[in-house]
Every structure is written in C-alpha cells, then in structure tokens.
Protein backbone atom coordinates (compact mmCIF):
# COMPACT_ATOMS: atom_id res chain seq x y z
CA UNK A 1 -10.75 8.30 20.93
CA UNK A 2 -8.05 5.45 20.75
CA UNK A 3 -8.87 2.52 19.58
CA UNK A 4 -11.69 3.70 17.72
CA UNK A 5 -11.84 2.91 13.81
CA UNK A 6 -13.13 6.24 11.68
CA UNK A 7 -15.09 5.46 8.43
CA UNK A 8 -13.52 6.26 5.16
CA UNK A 9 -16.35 8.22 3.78
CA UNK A 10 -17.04 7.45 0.37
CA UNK A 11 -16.92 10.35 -2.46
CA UNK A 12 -20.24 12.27 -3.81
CA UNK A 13 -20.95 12.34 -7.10
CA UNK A 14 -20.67 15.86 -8.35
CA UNK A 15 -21.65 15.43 -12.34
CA UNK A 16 -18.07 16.02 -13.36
CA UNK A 17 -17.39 12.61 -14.82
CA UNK A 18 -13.05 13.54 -14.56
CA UNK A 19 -13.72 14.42 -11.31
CA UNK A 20 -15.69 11.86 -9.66
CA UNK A 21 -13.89 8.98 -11.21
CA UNK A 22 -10.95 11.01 -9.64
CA UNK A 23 -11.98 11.44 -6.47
CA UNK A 24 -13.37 7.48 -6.64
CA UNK A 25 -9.65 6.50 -7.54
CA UNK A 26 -8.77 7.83 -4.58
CA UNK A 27 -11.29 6.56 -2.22
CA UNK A 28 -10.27 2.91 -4.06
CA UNK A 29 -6.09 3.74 -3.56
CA UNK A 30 -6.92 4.48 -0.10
CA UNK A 31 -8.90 1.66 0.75
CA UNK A 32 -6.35 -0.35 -0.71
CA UNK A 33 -3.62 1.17 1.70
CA UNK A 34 -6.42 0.85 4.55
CA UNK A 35 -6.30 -3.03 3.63
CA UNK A 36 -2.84 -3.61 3.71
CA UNK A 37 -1.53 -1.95 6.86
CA UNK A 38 -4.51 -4.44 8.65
CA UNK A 39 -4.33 -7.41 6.52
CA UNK A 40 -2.38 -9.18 8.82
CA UNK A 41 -4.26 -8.16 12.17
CA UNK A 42 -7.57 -9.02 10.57
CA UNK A 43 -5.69 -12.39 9.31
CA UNK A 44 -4.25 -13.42 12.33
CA UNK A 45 -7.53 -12.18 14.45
CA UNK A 46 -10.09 -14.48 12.18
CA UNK A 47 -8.35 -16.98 10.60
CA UNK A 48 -6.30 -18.21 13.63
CA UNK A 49 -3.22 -19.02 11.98
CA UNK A 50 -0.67 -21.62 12.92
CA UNK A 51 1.84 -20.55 15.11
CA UNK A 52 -0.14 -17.87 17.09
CA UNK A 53 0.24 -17.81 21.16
CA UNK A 54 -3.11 -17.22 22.98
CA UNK A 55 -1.99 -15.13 25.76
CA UNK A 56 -3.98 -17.42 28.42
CA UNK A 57 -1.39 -20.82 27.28
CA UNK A 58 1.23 -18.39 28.22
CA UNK A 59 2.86 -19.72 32.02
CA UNK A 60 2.50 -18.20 35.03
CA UNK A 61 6.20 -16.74 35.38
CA UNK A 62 5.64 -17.96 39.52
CA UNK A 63 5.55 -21.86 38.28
CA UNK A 64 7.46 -21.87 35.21
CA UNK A 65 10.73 -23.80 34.77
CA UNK A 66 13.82 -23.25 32.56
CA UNK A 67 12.30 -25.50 29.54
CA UNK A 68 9.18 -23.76 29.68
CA UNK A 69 10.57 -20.17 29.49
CA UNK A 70 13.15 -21.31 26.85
CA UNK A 71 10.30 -22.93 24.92
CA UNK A 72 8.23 -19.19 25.47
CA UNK A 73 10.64 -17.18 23.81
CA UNK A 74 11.35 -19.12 21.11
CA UNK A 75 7.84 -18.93 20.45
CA UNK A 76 8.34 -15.17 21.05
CA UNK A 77 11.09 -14.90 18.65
CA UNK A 78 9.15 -17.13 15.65
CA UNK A 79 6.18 -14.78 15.81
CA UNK A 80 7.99 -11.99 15.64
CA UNK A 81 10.05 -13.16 12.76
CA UNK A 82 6.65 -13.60 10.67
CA UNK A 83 5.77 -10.66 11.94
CA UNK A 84 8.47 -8.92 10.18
CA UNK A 85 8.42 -10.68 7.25
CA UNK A 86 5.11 -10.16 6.71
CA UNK A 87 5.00 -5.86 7.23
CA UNK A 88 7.15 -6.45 3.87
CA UNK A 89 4.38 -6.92 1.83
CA UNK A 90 3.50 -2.82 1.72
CA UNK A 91 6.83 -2.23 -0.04
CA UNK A 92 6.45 1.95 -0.70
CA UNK A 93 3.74 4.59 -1.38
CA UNK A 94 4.52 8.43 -2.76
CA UNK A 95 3.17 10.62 -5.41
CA UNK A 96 4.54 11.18 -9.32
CA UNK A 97 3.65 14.33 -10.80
CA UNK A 98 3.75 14.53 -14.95
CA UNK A 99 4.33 18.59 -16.53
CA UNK A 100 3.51 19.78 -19.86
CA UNK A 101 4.88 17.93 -22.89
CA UNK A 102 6.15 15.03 -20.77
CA UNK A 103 3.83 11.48 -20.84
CA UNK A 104 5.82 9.59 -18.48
CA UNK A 105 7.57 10.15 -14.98
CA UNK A 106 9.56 7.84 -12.76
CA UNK A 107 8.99 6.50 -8.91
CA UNK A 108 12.02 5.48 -7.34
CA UNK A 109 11.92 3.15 -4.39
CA UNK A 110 13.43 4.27 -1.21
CA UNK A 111 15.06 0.42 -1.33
CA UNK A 112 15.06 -1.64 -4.71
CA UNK A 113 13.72 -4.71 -4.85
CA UNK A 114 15.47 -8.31 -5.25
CA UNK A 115 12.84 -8.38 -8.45
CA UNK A 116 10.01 -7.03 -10.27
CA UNK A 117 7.38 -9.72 -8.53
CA UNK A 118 5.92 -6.63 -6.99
CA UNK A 119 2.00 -5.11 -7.58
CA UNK A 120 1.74 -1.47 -8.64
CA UNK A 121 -1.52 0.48 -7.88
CA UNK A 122 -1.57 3.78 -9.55
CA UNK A 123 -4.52 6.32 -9.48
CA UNK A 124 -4.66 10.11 -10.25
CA UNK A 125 -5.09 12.39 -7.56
CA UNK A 126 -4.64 15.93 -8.76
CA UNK A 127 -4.49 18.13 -11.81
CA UNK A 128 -2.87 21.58 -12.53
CA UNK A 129 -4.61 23.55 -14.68
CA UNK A 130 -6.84 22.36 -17.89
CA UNK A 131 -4.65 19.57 -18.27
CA UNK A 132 -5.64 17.62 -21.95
CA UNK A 133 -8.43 14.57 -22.03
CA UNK A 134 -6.88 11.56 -21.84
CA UNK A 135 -3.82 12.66 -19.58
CA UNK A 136 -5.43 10.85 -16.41
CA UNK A 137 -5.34 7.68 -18.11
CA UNK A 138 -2.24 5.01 -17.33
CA UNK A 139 -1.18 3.74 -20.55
CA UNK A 140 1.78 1.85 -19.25
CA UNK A 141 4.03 1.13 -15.86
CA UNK A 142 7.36 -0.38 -16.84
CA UNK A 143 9.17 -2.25 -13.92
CA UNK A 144 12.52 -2.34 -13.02
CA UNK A 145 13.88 -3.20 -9.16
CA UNK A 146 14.94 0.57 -8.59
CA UNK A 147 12.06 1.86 -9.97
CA UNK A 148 8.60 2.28 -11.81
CA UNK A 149 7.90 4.45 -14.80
CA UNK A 150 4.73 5.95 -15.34
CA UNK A 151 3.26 6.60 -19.21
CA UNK A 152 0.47 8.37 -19.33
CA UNK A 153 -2.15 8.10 -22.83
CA UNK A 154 -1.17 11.83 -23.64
CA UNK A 155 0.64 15.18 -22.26
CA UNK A 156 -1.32 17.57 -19.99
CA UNK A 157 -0.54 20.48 -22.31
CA UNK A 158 1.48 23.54 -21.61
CA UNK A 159 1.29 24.99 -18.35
CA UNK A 160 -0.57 22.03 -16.75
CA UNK A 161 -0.02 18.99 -14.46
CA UNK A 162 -1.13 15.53 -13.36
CA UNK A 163 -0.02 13.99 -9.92
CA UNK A 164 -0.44 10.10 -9.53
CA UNK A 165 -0.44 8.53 -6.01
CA UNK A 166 1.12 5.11 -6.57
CA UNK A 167 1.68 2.17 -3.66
CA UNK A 168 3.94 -0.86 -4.56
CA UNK A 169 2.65 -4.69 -2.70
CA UNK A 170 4.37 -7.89 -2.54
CA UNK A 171 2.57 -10.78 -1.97
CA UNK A 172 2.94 -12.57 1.64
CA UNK A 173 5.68 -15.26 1.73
C-alpha cells in the first residue's frame, strides 16, 4: 500500500550470544539507514525550518504578476538547493567481507571525500564457516578520503569469513 510505513521488526533472542548481538547490529545499522534517508522529511515536517514554502502562500497563477512569479521560483530554486545539499549527508553504504588469515579489508567510496570529517558505522552481518572468537569485533577503522580500512581484533581462521555492512554520514551543513 503506498504511502504506508512497514515496522522494522526487532530481532528475537535466540540464546546464541554471537548471534543475537549479530542480528541486533543489524537491526541498529538499519535503523540508522532508516533515520537518515528521513531525517530531513521528519526535520522539515516538525521543526518548520526557515525557508520552507507552505503550499497555501503559494499565488494563484490567475492573479499573479511578474515580481511575484520571479520571487516564487527563486524560492523554488533556494529550497531545492538545500535540498540537495542536504541528501549529502548519507555519503555511501556497501558490505566488506574479511577471509582467513587477513584482519583488515578496505571500503572504497564510489566518490572520495574533500576530507575525513565523515561518520563510519560498521556492524557485522554474516559469517562463513566457524570463523575464530573475537573476529566480529572492530578493532580499528582508519580514514582516508578514498577510503576506509577495516581491522578486525583477530582472523576468522582458515576456510572462514566475516562480512561487515558499513554506511559513511556527514553531518548537515
């Protein structure tokens, strides 16, 4: 049904402590991704920012004159210059997987950044095999504009895997 919001169901507890704090990661990383596609809709919708048109101050296009309509669509044009600028703020989202004997992997950015002001929210999402205690856990994320690089607190093990999901944020102008 359009225009219906679905409910993000929260995960069950199954006993499997790996698991559930797994599957809680990604309830939290996709929350998170939830948040900042509507951040701006609920923003603008509650907190009635400056520079927001109500659609009944708009003229009737019968009665208008020239200043009027130029003054419109300047308006038009300002709004959706913040617009843009703010859809920015979500900057990139994909998935790192880490093999065997390696403890870190890279995520490179479809577009670098001017800087590494950015946010980084990592959380595992899958595993491969009996992958080794500890390999779930983020030790570091090293920054650069082109890219992030993932270290994890120790190798899967041979013949295993651990994939990542991992979303990059700016803050709004």
């Amino acid at each position: 049904m359009a225009g219906v919001a679905s409910v993000l169901a929260p995960p069950r507890a199954t006993g499997n402590a790996e698991a559930d704090a797994q599957a809680l990661g990604q309830y939290l990383f996709e929350i998170a991704k939830i948040l900042a596609s509507q951040q701006e809709t609920i923003t603008g919708t509650l907190g009635g920012e400056a520079g927001e048109i109500d659609v009944s101050d708009l003229p009737d296009p019968a009665s208008t004159n020239l200043p009027t309509a130029q003054q419109t669509a300047n308006d038009a044009y300002l709004l959706a210059a913040q617009a843009q600028t703010r859809a920015l703020k979500f900057r990139a989202a994909g998935s790192v997987t880490i093999s065997e004997t390696d403890t870190t992997a890279d995520f490179t950015f479809p577009t670098a950044e001017a800087d590494t002001s950015y946010f980084v929210v990592v959380t595992p999402t899958a595993v491969s095999g009996a992958a080794a205690a500890g390999s779930n856990i983020i030790e570091s994320v090293t920054k650069t504009t082109t890219k992030i690089t993932l270290t994890i607190n120790t190798d899967p093990g041979a013949g295993t895997s651990r994939t990542f999901d991992v979303a990059v944020f700016r803050t709004p102008a």
